[in-house]
Every structure is written in C-alpha cells, then in structure tokens.
PDB file of N, CA and C in Angstrom:
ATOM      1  N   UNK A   1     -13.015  -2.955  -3.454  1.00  0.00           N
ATOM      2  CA  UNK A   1     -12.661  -1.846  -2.611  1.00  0.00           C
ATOM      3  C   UNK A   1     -11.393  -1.198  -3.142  1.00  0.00           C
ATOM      4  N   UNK A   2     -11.760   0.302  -3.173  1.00  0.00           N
ATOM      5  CA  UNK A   2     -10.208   0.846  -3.790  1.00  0.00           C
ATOM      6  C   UNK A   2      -9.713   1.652  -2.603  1.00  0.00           C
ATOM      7  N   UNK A   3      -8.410   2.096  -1.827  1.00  0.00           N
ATOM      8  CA  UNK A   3      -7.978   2.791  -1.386  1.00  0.00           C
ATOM      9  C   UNK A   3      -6.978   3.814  -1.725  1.00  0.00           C
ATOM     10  N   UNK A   4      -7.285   4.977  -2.031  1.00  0.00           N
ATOM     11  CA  UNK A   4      -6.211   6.007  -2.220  1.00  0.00           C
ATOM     12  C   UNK A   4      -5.525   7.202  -1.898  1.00  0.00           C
ATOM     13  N   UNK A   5      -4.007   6.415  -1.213  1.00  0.00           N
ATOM     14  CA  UNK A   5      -3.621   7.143  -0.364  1.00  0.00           C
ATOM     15  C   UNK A   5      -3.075   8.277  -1.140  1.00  0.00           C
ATOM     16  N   UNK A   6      -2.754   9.588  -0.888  1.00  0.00           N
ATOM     17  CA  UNK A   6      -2.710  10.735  -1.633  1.00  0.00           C
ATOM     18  C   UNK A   6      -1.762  11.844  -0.494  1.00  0.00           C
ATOM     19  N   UNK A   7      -0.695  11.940  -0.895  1.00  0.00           N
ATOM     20  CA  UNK A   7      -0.301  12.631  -0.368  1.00  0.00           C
ATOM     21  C   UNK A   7      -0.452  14.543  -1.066  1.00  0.00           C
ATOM     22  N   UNK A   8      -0.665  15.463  -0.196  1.00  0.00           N
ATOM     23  CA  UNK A   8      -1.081  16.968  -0.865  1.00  0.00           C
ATOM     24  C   UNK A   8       0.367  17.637  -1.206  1.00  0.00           C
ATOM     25  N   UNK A   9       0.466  18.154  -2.186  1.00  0.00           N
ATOM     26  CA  UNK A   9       1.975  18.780  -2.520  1.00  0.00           C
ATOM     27  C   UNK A   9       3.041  17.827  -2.178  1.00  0.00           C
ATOM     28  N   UNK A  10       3.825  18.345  -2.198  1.00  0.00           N
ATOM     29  CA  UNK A  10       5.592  17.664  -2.007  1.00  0.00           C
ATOM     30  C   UNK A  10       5.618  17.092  -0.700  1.00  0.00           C
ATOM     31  N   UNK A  11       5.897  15.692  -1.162  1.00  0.00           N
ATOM     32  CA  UNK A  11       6.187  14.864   0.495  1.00  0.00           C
ATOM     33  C   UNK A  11       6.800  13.811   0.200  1.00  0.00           C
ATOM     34  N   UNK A  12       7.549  13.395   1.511  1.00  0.00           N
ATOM     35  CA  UNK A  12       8.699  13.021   1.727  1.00  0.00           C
ATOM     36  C   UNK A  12       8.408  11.545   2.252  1.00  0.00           C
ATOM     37  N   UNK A  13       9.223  10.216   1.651  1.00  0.00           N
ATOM     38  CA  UNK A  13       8.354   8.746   2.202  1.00  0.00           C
ATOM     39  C   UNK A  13       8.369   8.901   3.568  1.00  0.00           C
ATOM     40  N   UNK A  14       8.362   9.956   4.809  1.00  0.00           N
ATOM     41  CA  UNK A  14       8.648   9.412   5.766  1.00  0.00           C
ATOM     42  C   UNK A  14       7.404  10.062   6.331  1.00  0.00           C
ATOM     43  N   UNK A  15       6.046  10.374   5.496  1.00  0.00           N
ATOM     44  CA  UNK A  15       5.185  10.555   5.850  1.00  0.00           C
ATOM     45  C   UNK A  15       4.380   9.046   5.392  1.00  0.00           C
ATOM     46  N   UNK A  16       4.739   8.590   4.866  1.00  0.00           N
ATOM     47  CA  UNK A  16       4.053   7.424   4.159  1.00  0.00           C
ATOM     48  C   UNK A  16       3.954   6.515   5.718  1.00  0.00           C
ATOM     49  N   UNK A  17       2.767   5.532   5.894  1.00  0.00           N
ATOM     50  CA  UNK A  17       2.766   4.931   7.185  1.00  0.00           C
ATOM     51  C   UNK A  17       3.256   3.834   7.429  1.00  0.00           C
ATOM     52  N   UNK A  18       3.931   3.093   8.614  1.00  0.00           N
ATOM     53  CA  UNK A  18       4.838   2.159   8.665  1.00  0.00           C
ATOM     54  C   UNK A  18       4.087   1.092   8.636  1.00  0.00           C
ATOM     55  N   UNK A  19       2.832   1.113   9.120  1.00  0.00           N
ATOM     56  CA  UNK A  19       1.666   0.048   8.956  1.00  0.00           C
ATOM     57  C   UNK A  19       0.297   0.150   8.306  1.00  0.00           C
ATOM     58  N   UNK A  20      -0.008  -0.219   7.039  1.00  0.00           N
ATOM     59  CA  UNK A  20      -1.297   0.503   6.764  1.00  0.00           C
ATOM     60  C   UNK A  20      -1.991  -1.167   6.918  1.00  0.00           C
ATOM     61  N   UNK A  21      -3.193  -0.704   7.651  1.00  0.00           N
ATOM     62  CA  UNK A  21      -4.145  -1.546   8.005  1.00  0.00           C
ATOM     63  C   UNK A  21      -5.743  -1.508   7.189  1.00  0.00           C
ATOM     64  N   UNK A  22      -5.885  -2.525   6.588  1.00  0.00           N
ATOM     65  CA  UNK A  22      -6.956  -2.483   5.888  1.00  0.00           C
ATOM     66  C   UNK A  22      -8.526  -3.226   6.617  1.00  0.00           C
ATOM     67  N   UNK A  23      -9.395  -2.616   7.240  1.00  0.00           N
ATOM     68  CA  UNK A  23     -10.687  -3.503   7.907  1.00  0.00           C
ATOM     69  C   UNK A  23     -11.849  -3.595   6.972  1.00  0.00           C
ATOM     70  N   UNK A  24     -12.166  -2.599   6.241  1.00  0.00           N
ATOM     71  CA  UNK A  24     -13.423  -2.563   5.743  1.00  0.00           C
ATOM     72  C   UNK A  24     -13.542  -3.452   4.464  1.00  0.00           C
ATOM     73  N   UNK A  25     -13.750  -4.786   4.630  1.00  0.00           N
ATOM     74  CA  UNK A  25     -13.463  -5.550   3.065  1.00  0.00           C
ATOM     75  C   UNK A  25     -14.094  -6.550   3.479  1.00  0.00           C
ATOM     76  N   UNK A  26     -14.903  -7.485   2.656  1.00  0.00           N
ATOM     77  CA  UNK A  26     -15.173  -8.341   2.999  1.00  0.00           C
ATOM     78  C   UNK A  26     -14.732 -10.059   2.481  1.00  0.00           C
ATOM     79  N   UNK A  27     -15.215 -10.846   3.324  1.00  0.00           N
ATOM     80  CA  UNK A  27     -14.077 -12.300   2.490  1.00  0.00           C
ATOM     81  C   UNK A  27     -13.451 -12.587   3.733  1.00  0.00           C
ATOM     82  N   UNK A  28     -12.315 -12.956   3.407  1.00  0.00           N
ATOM     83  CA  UNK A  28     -11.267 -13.746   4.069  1.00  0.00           C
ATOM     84  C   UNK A  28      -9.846 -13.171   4.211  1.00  0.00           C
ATOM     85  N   UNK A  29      -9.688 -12.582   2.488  1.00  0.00           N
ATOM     86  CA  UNK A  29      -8.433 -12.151   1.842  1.00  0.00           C
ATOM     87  C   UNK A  29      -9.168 -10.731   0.837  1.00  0.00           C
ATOM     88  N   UNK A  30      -7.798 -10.065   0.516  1.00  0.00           N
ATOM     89  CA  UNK A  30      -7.491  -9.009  -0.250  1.00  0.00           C
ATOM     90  C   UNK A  30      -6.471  -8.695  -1.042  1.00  0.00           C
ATOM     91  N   UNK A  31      -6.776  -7.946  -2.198  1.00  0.00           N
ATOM     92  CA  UNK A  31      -5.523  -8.521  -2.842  1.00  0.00           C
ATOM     93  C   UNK A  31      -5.323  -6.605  -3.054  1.00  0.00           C
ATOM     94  N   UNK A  32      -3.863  -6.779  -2.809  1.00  0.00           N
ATOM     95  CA  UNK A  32      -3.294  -5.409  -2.633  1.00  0.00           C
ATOM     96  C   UNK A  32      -2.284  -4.686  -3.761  1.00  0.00           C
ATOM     97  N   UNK A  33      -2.656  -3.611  -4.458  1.00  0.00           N
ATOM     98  CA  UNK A  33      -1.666  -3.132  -6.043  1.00  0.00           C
ATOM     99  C   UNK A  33      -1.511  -1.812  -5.292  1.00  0.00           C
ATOM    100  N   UNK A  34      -0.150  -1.856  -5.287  1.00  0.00           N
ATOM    101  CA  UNK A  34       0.590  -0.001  -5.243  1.00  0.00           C
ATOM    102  C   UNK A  34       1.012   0.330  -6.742  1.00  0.00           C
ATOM    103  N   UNK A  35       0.567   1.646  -6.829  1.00  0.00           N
ATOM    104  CA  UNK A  35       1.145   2.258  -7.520  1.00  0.00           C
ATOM    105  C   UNK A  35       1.163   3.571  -7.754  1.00  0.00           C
ATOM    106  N   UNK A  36       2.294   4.525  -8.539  1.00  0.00           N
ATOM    107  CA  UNK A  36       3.059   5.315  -8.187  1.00  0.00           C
ATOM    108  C   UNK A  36       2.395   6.140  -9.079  1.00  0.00           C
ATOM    109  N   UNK A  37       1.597   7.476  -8.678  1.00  0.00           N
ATOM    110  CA  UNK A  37       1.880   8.596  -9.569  1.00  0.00           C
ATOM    111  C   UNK A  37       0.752   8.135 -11.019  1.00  0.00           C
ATOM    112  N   UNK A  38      -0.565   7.347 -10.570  1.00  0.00           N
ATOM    113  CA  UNK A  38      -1.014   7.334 -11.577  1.00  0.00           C
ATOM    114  C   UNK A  38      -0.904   6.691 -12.544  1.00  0.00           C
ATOM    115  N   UNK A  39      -0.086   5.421 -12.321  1.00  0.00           N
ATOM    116  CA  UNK A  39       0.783   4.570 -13.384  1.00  0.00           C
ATOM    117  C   UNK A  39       0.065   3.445 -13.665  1.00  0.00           C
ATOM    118  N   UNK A  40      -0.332   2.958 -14.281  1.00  0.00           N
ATOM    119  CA  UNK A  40      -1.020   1.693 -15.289  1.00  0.00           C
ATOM    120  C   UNK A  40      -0.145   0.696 -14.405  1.00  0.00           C
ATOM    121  N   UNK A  41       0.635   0.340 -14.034  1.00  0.00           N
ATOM    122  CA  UNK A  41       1.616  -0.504 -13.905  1.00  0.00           C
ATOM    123  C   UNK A  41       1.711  -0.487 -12.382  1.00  0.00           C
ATOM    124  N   UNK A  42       1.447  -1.576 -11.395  1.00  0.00           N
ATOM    125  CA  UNK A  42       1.774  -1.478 -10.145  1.00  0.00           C
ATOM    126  C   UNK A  42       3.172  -1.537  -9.632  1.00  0.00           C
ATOM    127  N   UNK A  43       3.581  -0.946  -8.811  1.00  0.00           N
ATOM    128  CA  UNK A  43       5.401  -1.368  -8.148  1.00  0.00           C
ATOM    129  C   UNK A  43       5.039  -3.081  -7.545  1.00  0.00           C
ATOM    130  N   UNK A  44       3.907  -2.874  -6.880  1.00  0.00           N
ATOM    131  CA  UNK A  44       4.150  -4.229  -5.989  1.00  0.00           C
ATOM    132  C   UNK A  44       2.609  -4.353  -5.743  1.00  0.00           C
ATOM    133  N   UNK A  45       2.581  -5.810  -5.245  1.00  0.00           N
ATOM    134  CA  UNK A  45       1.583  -6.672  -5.676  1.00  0.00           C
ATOM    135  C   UNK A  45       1.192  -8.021  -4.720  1.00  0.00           C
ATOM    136  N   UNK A  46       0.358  -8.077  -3.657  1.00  0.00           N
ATOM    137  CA  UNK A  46       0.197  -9.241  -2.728  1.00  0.00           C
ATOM    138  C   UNK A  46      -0.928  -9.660  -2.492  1.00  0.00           C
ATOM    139  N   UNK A  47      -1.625 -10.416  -1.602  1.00  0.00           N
ATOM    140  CA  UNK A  47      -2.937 -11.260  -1.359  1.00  0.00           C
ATOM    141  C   UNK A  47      -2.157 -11.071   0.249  1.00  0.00           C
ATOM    142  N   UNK A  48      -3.343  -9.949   1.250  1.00  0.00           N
ATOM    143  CA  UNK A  48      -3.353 -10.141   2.192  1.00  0.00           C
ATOM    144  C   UNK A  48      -4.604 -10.994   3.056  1.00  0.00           C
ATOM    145  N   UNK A  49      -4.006 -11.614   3.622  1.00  0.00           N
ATOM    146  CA  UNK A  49      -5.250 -12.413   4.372  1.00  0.00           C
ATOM    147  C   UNK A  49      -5.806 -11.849   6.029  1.00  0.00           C
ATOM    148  N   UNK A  50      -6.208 -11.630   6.159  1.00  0.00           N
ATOM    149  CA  UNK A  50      -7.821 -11.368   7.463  1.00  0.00           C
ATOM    150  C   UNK A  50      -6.890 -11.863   8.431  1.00  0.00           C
ATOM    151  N   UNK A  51      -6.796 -11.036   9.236  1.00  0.00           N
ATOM    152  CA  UNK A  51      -6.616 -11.715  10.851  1.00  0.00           C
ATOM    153  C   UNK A  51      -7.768 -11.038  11.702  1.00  0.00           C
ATOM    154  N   UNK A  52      -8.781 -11.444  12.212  1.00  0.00           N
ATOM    155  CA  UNK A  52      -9.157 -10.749  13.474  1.00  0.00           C
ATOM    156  C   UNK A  52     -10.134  -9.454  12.833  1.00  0.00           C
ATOM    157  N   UNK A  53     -11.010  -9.628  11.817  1.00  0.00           N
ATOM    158  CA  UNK A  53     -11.244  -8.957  10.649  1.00  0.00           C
ATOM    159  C   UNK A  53     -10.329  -7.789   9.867  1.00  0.00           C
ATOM    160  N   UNK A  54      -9.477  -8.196  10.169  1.00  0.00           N
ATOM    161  CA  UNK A  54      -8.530  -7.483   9.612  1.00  0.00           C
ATOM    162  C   UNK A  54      -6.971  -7.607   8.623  1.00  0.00           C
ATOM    163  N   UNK A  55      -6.700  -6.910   7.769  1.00  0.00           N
ATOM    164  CA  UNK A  55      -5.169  -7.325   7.171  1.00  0.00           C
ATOM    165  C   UNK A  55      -4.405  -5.856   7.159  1.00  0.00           C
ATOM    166  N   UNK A  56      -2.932  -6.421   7.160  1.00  0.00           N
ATOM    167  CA  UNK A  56      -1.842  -5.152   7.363  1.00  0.00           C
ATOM    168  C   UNK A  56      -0.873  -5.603   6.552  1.00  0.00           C
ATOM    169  N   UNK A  57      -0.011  -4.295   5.863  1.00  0.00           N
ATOM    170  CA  UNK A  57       0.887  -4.790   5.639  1.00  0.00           C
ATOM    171  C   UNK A  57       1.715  -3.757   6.354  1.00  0.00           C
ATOM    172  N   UNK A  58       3.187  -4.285   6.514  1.00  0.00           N
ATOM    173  CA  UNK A  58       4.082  -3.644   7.469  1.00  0.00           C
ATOM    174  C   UNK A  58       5.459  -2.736   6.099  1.00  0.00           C
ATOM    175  N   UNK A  59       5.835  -2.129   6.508  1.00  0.00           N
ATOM    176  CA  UNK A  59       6.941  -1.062   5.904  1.00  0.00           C
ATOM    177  C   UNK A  59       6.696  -0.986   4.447  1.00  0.00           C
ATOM    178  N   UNK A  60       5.441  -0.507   4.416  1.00  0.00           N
ATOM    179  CA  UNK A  60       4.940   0.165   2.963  1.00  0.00           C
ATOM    180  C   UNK A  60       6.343   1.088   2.883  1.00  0.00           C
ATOM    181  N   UNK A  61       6.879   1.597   3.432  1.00  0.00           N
ATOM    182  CA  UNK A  61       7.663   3.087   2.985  1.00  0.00           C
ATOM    183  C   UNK A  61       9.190   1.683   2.369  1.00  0.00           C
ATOM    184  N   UNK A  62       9.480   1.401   3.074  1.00  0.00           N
ATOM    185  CA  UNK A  62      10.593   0.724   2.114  1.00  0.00           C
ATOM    186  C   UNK A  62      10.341  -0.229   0.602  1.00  0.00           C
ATOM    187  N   UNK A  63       9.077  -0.451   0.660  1.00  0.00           N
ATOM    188  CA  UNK A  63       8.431  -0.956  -0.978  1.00  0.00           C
ATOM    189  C   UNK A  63       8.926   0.127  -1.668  1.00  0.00           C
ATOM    190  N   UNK A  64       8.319   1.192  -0.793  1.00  0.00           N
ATOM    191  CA  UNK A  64       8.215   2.154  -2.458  1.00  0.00           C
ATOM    192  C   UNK A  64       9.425   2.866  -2.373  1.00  0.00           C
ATOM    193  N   UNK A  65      10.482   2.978  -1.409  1.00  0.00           N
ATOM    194  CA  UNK A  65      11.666   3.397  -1.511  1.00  0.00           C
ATOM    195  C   UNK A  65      12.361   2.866  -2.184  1.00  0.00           C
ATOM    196  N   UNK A  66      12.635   1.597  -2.185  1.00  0.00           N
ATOM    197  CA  UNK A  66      13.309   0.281  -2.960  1.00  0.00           C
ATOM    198  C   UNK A  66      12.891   0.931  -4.547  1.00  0.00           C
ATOM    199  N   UNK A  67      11.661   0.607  -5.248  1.00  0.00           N
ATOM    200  CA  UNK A  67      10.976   1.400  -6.222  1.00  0.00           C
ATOM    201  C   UNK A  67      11.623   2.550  -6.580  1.00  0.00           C
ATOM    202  N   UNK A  68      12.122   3.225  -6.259  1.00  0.00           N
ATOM    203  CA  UNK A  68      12.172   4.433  -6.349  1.00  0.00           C
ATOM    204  C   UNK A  68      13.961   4.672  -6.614  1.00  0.00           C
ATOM    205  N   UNK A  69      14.250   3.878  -5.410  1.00  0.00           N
ATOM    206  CA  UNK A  69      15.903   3.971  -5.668  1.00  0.00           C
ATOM    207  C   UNK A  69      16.198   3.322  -7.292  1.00  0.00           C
ATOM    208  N   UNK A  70      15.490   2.336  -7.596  1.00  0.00           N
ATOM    209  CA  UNK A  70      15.685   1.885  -8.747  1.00  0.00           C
ATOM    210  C   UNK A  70      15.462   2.506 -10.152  1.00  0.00           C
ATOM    211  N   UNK A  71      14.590   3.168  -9.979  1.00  0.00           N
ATOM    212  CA  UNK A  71      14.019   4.119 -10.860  1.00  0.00           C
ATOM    213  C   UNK A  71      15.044   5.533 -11.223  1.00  0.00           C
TER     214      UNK A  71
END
C-alpha cells in the first residue's frame, strides 16, 4: 500500500495533519517511509502496529519540521 500525501502549491507544515491514521492495510503491522519532495531517501522510518484495525502516527508535522530545520 502506498500513500501520497501531496500538498497543491505553497504550503505551510501547519497544514500537514497532527494525526494521520492509516485503516486500509492488511496484517497486523505497517511499515511507514516519509519522504520529502520526491527524494530516494526517506527523512523517517517506523513499523506501525494495528490497534482496533487500525495504526496512527501522532505529530507527523514535527518529524518533518525537525527535517527541515536541519536541512
């Protein structure tokens, strides 16, 4: 399963969502790659696991802020 979030023209992380919730997958677990702008190379990188058929991860916007400040 691929998801791609896409923001249209110029935007600002504070459109990015504080919780992105993933349901449609199947298994147990999922394994989750951000990355920036098309890049071969992910910022960040986890194995979310199923609660309740479902997995989340919480403050996507400070991953990629962190990312970004560094950059």
């Amino acid at each position: 399963m691929q998801y791609n979030y896409n923001p249209q023209g110029y935007s600002f992380t504070s459109s990015i969502p504080d919780v992105f919730t993933i349901s449609d997958f199947q298994g147990s677990s999922v394994y989750l790659s951000i990355y920036i702008s098309r890049s071969e190379d992910s910022i960040f990188s986890t194995t979310l696991y199923a609660y309740g058929g479902q997995a989340s991860i919480y403050d996507l916007r400070s991953i990629i802020e962190s990312y970004m400040e560094e950059k």
